[in-house]
C-alpha atoms as a PDB file:
ATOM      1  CA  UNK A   1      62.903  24.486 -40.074  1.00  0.00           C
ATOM      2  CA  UNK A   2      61.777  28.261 -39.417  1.00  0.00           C
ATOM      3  CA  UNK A   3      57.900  27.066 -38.883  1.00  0.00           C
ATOM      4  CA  UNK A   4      59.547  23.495 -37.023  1.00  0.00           C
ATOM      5  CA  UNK A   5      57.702  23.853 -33.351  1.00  0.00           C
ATOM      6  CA  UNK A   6      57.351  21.115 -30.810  1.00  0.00           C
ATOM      7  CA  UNK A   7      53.837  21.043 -30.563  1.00  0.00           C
ATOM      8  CA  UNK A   8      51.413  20.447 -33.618  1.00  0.00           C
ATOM      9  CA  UNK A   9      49.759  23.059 -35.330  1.00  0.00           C
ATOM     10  CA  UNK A  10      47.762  20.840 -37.335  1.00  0.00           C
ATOM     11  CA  UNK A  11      47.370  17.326 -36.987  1.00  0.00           C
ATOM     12  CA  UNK A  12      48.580  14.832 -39.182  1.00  0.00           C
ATOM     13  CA  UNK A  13      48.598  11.457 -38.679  1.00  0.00           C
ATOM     14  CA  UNK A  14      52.126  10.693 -40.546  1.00  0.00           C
ATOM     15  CA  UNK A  15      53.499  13.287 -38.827  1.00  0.00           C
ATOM     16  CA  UNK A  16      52.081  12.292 -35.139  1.00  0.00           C
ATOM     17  CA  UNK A  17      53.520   8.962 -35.809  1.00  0.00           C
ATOM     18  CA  UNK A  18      57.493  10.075 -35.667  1.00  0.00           C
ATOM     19  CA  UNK A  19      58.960  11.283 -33.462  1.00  0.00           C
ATOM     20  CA  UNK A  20      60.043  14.303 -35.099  1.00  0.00           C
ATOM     21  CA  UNK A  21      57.858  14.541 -37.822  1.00  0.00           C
ATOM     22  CA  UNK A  22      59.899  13.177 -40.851  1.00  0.00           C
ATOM     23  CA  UNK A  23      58.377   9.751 -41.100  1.00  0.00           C
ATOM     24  CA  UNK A  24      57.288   9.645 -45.049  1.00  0.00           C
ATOM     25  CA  UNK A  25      55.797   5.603 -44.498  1.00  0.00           C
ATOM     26  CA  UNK A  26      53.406   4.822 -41.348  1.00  0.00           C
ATOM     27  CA  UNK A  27      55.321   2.428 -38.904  1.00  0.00           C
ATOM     28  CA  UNK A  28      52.356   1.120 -37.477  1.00  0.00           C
ATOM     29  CA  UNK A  29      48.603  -0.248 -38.834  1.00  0.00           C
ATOM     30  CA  UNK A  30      46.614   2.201 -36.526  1.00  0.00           C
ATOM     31  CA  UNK A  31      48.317   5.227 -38.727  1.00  0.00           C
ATOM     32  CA  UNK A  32      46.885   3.741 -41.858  1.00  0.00           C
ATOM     33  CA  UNK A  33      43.586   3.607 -39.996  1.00  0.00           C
ATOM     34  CA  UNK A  34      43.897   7.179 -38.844  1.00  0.00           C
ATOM     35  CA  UNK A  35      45.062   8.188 -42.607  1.00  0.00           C
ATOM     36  CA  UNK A  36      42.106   6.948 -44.559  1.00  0.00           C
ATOM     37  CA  UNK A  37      39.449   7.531 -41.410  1.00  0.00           C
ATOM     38  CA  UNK A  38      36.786  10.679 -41.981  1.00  0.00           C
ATOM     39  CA  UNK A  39      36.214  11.638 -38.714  1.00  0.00           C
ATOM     40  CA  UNK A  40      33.873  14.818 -37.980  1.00  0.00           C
ATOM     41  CA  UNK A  41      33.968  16.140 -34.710  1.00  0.00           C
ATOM     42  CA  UNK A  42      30.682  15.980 -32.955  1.00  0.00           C
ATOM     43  CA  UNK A  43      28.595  18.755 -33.181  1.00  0.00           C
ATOM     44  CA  UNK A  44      26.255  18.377 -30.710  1.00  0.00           C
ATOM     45  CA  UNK A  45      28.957  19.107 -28.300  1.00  0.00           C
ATOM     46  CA  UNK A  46      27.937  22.577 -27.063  1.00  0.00           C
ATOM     47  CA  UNK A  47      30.703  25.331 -25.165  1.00  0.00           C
ATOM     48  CA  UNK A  48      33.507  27.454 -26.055  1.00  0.00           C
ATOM     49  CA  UNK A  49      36.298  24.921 -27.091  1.00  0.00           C
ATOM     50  CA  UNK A  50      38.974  27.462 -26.305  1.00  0.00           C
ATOM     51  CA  UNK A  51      37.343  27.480 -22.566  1.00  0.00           C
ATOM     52  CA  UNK A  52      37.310  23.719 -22.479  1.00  0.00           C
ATOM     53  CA  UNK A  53      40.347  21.366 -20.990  1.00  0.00           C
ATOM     54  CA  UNK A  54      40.835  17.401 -21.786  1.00  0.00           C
ATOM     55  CA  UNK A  55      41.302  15.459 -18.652  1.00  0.00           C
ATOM     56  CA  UNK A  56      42.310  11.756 -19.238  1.00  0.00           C
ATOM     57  CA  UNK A  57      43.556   8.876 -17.540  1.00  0.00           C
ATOM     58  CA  UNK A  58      40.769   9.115 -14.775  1.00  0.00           C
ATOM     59  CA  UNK A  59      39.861   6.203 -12.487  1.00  0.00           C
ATOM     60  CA  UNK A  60      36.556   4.742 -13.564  1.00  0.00           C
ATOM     61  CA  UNK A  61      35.485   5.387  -9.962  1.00  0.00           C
ATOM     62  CA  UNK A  62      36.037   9.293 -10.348  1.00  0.00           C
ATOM     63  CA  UNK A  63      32.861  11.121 -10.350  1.00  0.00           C
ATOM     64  CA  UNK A  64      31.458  14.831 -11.627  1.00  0.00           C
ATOM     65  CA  UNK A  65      31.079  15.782  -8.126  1.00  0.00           C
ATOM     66  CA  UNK A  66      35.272  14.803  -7.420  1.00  0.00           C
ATOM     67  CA  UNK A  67      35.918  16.249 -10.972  1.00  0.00           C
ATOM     68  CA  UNK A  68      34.063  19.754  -9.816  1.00  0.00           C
ATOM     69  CA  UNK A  69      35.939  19.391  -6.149  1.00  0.00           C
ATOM     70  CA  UNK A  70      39.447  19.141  -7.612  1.00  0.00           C
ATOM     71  CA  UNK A  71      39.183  21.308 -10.843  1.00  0.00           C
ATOM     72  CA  UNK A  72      37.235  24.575  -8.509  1.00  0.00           C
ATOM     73  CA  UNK A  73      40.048  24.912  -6.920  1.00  0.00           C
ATOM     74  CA  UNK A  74      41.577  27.079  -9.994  1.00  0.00           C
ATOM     75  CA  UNK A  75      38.359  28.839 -11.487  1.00  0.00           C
ATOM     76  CA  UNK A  76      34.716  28.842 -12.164  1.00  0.00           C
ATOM     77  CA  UNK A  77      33.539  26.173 -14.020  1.00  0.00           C
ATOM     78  CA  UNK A  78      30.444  26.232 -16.435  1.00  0.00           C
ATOM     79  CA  UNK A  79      29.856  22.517 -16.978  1.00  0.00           C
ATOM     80  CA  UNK A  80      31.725  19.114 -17.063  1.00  0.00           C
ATOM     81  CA  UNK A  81      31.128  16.624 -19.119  1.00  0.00           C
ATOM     82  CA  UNK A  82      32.361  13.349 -17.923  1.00  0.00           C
ATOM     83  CA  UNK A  83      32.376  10.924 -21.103  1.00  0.00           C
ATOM     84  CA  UNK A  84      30.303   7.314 -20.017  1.00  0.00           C
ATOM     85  CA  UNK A  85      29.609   4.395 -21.906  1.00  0.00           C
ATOM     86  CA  UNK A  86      26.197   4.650 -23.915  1.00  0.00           C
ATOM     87  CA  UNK A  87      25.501   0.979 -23.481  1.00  0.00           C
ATOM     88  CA  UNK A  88      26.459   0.201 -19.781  1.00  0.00           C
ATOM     89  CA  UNK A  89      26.918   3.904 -18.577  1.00  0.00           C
ATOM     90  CA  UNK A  90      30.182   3.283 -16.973  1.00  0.00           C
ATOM     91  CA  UNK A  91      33.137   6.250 -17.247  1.00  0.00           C
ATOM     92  CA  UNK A  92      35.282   5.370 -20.234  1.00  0.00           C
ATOM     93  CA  UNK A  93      37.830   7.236 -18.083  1.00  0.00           C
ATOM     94  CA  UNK A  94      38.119  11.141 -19.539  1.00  0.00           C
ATOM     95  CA  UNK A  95      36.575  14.180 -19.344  1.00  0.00           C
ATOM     96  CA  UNK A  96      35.985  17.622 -20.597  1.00  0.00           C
ATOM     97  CA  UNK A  97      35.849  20.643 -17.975  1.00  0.00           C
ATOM     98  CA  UNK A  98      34.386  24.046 -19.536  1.00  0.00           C
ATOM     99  CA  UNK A  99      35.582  27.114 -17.082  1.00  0.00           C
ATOM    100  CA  UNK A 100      34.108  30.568 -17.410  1.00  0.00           C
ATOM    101  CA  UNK A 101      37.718  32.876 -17.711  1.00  0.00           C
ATOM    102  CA  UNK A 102      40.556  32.033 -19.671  1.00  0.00           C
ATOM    103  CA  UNK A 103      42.769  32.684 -16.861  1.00  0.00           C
ATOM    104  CA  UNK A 104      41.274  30.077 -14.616  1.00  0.00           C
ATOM    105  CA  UNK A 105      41.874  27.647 -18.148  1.00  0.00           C
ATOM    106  CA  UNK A 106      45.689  28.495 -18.336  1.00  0.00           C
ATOM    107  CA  UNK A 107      45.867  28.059 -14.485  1.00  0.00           C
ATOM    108  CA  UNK A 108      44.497  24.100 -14.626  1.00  0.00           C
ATOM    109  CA  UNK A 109      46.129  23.899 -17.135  1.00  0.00           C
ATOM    110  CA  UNK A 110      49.542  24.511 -16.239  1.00  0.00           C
ATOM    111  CA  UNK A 111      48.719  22.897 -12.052  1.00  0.00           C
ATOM    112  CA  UNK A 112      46.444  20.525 -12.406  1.00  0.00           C
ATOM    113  CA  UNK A 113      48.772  17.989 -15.305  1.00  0.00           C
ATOM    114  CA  UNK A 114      49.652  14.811 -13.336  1.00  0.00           C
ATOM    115  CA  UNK A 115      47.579  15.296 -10.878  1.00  0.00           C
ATOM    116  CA  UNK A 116      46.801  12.452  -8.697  1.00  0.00           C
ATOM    117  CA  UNK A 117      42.980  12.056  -7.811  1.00  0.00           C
ATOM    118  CA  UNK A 118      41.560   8.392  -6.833  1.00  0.00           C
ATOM    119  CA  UNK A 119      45.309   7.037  -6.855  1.00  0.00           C
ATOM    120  CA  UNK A 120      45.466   7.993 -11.036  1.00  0.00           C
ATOM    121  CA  UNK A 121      47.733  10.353 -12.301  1.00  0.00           C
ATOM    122  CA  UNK A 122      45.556  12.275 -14.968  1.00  0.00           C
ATOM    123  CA  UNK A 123      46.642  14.053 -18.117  1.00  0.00           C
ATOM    124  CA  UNK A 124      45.539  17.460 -18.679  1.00  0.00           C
ATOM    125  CA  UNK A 125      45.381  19.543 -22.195  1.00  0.00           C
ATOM    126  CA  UNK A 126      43.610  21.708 -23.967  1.00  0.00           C
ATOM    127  CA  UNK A 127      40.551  19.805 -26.138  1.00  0.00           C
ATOM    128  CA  UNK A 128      41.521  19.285 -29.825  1.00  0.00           C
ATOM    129  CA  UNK A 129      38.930  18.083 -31.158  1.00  0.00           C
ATOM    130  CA  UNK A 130      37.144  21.393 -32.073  1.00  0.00           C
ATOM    131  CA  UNK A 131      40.422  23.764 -31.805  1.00  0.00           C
ATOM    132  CA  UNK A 132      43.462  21.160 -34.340  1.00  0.00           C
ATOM    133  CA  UNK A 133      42.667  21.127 -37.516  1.00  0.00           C
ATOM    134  CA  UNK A 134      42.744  17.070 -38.931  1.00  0.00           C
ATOM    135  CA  UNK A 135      42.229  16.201 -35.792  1.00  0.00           C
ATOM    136  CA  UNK A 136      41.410  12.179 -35.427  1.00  0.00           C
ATOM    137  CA  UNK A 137      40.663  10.480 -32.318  1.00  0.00           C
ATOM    138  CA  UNK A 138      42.396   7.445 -30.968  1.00  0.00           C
ATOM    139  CA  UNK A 139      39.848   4.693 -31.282  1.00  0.00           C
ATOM    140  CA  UNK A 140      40.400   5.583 -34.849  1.00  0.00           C
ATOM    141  CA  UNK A 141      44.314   5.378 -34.633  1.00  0.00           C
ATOM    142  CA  UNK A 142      45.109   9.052 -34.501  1.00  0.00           C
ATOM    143  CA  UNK A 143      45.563  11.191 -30.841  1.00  0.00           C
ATOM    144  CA  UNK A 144      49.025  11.629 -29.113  1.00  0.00           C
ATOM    145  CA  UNK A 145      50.616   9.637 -26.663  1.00  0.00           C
ATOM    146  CA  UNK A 146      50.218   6.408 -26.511  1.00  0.00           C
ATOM    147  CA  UNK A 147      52.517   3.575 -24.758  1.00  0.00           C
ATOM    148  CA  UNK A 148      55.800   2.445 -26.166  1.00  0.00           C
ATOM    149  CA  UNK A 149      54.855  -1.885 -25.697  1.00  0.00           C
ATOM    150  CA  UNK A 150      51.957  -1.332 -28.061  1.00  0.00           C
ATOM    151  CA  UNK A 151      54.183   0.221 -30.066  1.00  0.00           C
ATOM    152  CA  UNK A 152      51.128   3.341 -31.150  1.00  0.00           C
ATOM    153  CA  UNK A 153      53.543   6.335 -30.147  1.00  0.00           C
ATOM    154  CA  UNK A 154      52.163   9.700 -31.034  1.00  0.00           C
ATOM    155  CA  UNK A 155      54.211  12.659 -31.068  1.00  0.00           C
ATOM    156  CA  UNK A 156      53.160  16.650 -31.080  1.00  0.00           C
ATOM    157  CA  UNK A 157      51.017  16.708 -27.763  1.00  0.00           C
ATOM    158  CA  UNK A 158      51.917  18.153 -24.458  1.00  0.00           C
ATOM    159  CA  UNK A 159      52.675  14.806 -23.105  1.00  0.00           C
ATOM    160  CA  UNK A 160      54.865  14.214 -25.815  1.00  0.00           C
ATOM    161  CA  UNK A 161      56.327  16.945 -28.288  1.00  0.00           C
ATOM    162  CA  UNK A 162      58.676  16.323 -31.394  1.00  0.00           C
ATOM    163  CA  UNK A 163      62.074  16.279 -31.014  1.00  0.00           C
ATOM    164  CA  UNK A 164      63.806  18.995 -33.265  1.00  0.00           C
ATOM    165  CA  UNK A 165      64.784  16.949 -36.509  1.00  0.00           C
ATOM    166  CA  UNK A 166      68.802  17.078 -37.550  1.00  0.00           C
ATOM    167  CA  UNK A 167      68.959  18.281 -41.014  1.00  0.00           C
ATOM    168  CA  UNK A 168      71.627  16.181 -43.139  1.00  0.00           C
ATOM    169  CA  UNK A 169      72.667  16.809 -46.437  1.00  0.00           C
ATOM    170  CA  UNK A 170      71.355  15.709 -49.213  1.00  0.00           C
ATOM    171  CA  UNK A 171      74.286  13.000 -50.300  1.00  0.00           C
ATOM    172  CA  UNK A 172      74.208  10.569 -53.057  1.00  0.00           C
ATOM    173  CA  UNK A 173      75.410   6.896 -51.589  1.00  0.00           C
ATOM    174  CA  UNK A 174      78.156   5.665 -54.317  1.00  0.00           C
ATOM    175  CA  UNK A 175      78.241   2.178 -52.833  1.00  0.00           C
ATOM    176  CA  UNK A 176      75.616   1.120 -55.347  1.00  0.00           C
ATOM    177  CA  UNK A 177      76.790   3.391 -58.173  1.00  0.00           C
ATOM    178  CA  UNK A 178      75.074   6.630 -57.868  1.00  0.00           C
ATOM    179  CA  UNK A 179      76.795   9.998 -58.734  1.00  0.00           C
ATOM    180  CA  UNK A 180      78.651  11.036 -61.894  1.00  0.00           C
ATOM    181  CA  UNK A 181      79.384   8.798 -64.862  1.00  0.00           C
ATOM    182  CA  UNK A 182      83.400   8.908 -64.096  1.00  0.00           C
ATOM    183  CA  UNK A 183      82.671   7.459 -60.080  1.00  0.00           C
ATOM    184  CA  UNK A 184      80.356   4.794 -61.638  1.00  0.00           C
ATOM    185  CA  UNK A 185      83.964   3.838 -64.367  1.00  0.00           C
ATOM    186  CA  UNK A 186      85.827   4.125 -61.496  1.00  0.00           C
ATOM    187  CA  UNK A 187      84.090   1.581 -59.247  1.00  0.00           C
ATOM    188  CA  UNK A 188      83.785  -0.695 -61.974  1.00  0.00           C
ATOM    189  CA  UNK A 189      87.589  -0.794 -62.726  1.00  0.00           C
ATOM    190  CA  UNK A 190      88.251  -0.993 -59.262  1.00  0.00           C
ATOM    191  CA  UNK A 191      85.985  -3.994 -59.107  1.00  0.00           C
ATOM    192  CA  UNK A 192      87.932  -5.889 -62.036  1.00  0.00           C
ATOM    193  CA  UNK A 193      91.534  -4.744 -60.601  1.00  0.00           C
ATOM    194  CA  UNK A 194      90.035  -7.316 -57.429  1.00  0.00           C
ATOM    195  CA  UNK A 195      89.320  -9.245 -59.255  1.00  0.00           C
ATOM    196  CA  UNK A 196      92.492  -9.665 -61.535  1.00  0.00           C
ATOM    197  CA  UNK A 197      93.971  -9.765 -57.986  1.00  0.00           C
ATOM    198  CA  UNK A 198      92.215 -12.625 -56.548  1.00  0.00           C
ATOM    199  CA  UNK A 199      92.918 -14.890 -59.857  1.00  0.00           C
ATOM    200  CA  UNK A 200      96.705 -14.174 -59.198  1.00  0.00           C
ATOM    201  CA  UNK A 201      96.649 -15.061 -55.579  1.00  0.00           C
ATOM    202  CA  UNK A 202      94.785 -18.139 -56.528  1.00  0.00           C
ATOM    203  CA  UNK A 203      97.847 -18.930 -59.145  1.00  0.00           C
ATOM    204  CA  UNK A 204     100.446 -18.239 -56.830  1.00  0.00           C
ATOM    205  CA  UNK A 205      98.644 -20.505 -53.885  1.00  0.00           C
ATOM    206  CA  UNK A 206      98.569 -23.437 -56.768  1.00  0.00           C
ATOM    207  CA  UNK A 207     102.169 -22.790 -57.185  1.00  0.00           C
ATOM    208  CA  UNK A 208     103.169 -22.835 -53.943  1.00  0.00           C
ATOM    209  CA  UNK A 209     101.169 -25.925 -52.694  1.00  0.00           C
ATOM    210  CA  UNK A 210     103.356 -28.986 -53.916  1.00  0.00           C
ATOM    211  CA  UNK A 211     106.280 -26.745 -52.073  1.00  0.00           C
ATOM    212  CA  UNK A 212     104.277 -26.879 -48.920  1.00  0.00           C
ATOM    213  CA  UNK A 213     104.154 -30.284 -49.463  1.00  0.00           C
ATOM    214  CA  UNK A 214     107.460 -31.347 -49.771  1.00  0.00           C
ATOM    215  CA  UNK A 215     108.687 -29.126 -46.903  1.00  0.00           C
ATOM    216  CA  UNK A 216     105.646 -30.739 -44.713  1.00  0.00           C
ATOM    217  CA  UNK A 217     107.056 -34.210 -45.847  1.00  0.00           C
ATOM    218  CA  UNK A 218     110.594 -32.972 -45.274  1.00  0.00           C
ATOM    219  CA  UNK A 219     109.382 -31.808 -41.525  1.00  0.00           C
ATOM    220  CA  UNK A 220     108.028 -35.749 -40.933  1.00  0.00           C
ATOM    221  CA  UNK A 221     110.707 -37.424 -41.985  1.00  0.00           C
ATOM    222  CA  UNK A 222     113.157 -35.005 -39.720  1.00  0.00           C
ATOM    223  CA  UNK A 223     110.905 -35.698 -36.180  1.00  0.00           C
ATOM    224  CA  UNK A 224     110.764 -39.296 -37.149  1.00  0.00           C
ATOM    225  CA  UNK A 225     114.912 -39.432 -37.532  1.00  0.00           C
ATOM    226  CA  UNK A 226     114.971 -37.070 -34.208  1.00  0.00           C
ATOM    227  CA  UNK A 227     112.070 -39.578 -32.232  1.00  0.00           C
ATOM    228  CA  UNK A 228     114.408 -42.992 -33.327  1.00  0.00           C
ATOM    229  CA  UNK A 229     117.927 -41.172 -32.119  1.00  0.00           C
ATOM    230  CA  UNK A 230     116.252 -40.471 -28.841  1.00  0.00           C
ATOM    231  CA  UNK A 231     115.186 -43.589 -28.447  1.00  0.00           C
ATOM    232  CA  UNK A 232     118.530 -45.308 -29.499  1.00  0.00           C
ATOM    233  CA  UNK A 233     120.206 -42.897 -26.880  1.00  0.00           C
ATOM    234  CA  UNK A 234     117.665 -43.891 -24.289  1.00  0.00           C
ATOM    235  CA  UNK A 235     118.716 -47.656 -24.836  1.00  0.00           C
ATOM    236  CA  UNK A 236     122.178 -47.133 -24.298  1.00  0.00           C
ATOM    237  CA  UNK A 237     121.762 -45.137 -21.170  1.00  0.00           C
ATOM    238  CA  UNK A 238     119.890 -48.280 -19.615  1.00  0.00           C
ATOM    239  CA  UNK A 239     122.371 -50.901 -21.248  1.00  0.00           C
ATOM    240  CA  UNK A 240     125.434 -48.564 -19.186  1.00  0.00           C
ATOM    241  CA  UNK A 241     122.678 -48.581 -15.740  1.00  0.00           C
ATOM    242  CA  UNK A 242     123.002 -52.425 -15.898  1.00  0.00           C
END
């Protein structure tokens, strides 16, 4: 718990997968994906990655030149790469702004998160790619975020950080026998003491059925006797009327 911190220091994708990083099985197929992927972060990717921010959730409409009006605003910038489609060369929706000072970074940083430009609120954080170690994208079923009806939650971002676990202690669950030899004789006996019980209930019901019986008989023939006096006293009643 001393190096617990809400935000990963290195990536992993069992641990980015709960939601406070005690998962020990993946919950989800895109975590095995992300668990036996070898991913290799691009090196023809030029820039100081500690200079560079990770804008996401863009509107496919959103251009550079909006991207360099918006993001000025907080620093100079040294280049943006907006990433497009190789095939059609359409914006797959994120982006990676390079600024010249670290202080103009922490500044868009800190601002510029949930942002709305081109009606989209965009996600801003630092890139990962070249600065968290492990790090595997999300086409490959790593990354953080994610939405909760597709059920690929990632936890340890910005957007969403682990929630401090709750440390239990280590108890041994007796139900099924665990612990010392003397619980295990215990439950046992207990068990056959039950069990003893339930055959002398069962006795005792057998017994005390033909009883039942007789008194239920009993109770019959009594209503019948009651029914035929009432009706015998109803008779006279209209022999007296006449």
């Amino acid at each position: 718990m001393n190096d617990w911190a809400p935000i990963a220091k290195e990536y992993d994708p069992l641990k980015a997968g709960s939601i406070d990083g005690t998962d020990e099985e993946p919950h989800d197929r895109a975590i095995w994906r992300a668990m036996l992927a070898r991913y290799v972060p691009n090196k023809g990717v030029t820039g100081d990655p500690h200079l560079t921010l990770f804008v996401a959730r863009l509107n496919f409409q959103t251009t550079e030149e909006k991207l360099k009006e918006v993001f000025s605003r907080y620093g100079d910038i040294r280049k943006i790469r907006l990433v497009r489609d190789l095939v059609t060369g359409f914006s797959k929706g994120y982006a990676f702004i390079e600024y010249k000072e670290e202080r103009a970074l922490l500044k868009a940083h800190r601002d510029a998160n949930r942002l709305v430009i081109d009606q989209h609120e965009i996600f801003v954080d630092f890139e990962l790619e070249r600065t968290l170690k492990g790090w595997i994208p999300r086409r490959l079923g790593g990354g953080f975020g994610g939405k909760k009806e597709s059920g690929q939650l990632r936890f340890g971002g910005r957007d969403r950080p682990f929630r401090k676990p709750i440390n239990l202690p280590n108890m041994k669950n007796d139900f099924y026998g665990e612990g010392s030899a003397e619980k295990r004789n215990w439950s046992r006996e207990g068990t056959r003491d039950w069990r003893t019980r339930d055959r002398d209930h069962e006795r005792s019901r057998d017994k005390r059925w033909p009883e039942r019986e007789r008194s239920w008989a009993w109770g019959e023939s009594e209503r019948e006797r009651d029914s035929k006096e009432e009706r015998s006293r109803g008779r006279e009643r209209k022999d007296r009327d006449r």
